[in-house]
C-alpha atoms as a PDB file:
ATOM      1  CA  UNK A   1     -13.666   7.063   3.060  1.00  0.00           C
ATOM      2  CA  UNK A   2     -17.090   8.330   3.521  1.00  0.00           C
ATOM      3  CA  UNK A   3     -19.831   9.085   0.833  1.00  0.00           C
ATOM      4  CA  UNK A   4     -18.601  12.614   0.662  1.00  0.00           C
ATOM      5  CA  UNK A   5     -14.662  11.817  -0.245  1.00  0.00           C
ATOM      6  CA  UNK A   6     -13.583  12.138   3.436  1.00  0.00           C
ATOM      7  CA  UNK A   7     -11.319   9.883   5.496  1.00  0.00           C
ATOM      8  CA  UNK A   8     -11.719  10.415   9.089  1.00  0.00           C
ATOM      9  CA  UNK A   9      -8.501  11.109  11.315  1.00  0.00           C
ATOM     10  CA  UNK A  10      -7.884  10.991  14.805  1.00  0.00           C
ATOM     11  CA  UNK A  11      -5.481  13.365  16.193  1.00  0.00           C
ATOM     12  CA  UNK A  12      -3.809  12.504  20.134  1.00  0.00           C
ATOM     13  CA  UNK A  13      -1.966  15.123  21.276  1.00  0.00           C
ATOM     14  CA  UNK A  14       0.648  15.721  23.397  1.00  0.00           C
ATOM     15  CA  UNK A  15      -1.231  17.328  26.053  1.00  0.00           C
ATOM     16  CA  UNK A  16      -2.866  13.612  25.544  1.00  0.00           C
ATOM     17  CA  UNK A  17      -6.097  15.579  24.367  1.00  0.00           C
ATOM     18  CA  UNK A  18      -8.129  14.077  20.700  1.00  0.00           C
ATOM     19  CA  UNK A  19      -9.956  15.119  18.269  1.00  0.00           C
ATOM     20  CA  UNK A  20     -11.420  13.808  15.275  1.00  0.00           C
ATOM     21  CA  UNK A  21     -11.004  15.575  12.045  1.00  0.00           C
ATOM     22  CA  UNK A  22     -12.654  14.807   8.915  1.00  0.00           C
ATOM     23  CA  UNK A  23      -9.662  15.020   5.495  1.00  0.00           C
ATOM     24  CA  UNK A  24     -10.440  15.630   1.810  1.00  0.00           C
ATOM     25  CA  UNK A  25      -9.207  12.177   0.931  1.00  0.00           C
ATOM     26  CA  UNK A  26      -7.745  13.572  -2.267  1.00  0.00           C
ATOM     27  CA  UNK A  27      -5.380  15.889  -0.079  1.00  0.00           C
ATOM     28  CA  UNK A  28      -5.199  14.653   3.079  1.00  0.00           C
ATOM     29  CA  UNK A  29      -1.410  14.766   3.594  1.00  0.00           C
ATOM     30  CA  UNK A  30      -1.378  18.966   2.719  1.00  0.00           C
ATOM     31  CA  UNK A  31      -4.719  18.828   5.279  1.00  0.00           C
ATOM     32  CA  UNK A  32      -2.774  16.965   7.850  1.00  0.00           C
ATOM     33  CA  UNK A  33       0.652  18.330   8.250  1.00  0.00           C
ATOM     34  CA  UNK A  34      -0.431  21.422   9.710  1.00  0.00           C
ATOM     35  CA  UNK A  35      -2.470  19.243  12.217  1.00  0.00           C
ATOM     36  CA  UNK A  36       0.257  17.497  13.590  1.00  0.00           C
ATOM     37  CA  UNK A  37       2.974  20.448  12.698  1.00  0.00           C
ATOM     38  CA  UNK A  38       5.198  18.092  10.447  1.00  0.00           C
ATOM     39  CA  UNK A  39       6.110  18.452   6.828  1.00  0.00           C
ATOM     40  CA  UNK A  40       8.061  15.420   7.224  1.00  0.00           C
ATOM     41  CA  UNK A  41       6.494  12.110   8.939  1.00  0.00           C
ATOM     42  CA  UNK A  42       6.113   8.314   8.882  1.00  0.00           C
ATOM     43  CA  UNK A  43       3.429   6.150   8.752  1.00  0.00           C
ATOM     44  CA  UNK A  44       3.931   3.027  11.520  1.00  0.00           C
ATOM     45  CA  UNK A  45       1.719  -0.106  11.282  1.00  0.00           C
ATOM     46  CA  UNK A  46      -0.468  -0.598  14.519  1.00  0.00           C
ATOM     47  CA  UNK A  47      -1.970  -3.777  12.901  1.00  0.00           C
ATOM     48  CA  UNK A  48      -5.603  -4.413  12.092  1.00  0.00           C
ATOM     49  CA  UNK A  49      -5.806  -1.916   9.783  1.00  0.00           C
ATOM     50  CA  UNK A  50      -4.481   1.022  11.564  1.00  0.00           C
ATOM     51  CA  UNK A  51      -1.614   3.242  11.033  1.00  0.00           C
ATOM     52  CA  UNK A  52      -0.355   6.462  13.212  1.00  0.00           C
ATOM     53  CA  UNK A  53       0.901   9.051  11.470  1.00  0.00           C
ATOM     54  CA  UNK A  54       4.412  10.883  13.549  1.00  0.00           C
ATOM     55  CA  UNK A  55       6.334  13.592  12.662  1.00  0.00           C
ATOM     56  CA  UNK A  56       9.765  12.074  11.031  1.00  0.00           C
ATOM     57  CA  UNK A  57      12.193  14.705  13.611  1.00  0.00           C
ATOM     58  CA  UNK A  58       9.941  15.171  16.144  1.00  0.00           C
ATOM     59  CA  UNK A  59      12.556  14.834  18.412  1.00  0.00           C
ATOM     60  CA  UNK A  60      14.933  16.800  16.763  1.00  0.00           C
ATOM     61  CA  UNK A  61      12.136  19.503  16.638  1.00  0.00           C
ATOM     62  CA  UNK A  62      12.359  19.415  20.594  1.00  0.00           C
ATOM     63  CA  UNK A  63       8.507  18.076  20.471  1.00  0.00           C
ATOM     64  CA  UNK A  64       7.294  17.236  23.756  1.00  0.00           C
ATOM     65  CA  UNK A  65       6.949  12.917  24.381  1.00  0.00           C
ATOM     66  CA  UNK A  66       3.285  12.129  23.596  1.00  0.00           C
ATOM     67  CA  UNK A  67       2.983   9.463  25.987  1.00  0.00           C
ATOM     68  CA  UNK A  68      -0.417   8.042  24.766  1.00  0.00           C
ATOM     69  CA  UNK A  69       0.662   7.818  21.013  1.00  0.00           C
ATOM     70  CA  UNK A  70       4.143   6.080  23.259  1.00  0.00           C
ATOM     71  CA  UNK A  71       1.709   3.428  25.218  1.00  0.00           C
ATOM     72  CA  UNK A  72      -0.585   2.367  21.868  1.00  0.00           C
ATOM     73  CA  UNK A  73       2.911   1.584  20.088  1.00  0.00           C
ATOM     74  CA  UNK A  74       4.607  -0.065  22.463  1.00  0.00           C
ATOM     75  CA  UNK A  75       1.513  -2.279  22.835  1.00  0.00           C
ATOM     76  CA  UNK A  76       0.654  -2.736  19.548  1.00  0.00           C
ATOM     77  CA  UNK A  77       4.031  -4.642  18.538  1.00  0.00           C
ATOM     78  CA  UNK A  78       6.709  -2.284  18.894  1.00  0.00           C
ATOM     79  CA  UNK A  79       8.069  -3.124  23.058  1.00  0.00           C
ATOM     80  CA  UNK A  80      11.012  -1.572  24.337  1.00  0.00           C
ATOM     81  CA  UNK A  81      11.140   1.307  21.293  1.00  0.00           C
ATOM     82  CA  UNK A  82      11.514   4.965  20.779  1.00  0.00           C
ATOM     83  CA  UNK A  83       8.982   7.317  22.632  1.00  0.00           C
ATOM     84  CA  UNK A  84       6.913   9.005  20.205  1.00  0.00           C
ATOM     85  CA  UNK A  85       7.318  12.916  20.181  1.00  0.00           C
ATOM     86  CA  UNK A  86       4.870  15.527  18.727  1.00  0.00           C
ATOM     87  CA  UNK A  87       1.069  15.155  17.954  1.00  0.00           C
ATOM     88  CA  UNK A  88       0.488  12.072  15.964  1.00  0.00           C
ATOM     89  CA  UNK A  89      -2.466  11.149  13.740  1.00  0.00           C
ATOM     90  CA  UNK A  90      -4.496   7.481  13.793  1.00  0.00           C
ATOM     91  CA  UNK A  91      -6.154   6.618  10.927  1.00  0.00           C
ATOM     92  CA  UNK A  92      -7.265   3.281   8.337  1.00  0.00           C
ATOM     93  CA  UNK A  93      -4.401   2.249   6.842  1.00  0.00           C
ATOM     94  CA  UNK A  94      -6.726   1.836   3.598  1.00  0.00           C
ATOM     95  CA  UNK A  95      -7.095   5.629   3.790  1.00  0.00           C
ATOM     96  CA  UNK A  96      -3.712   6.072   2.858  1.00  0.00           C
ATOM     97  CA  UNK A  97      -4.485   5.523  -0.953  1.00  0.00           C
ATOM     98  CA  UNK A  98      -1.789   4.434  -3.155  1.00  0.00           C
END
């Protein structure tokens, strides 16, 4: 978190574009799931302090594969698993609060 209350977020696409975004630490879930169009999602260890945020039935939703959020988990720990569907957010792990 920043000295203004903000917890920065990097959002990967599915197109495979990014963008970081800058979340009202207080609210960042209600700021986020609009972001990555999910009212539902989990958060998945990447180690080291990182999560990525994916929408829970992003592939019941149809969501296209995102292949870069795919690659980082399947590298990060996670060989041989689902494909990841949907935009996805990255973000400190210590962000999450409690």
């Amino acid at each position: 978190m920043n000295s203004e209350g903000k917890i920065k977020v990097r959002l990967i696409r599915s197109d495979e574009t990014e963008e970081d975004v800058y979340l009202i630490a207080s609210n960042w879930v209600k700021e986020l799931e609009p972001l990555i169009d999910s009212n539902c999602f989990d958060v998945v260890n990447l180690r080291n302090g990182i999560v990525m945020i994916v929408d829970d039935d992003g592939i019941l939703k149809q969501k296209p594969i995102n292949w870069k959020a795919s690659m980082i988990y399947w590298i990060t720990g996670h060989p041989n698993s689902w494909h990841v569907f949907g935009d996805v957010a990255i973000m400190r792990d210590r962000d999450l609060g409690d």
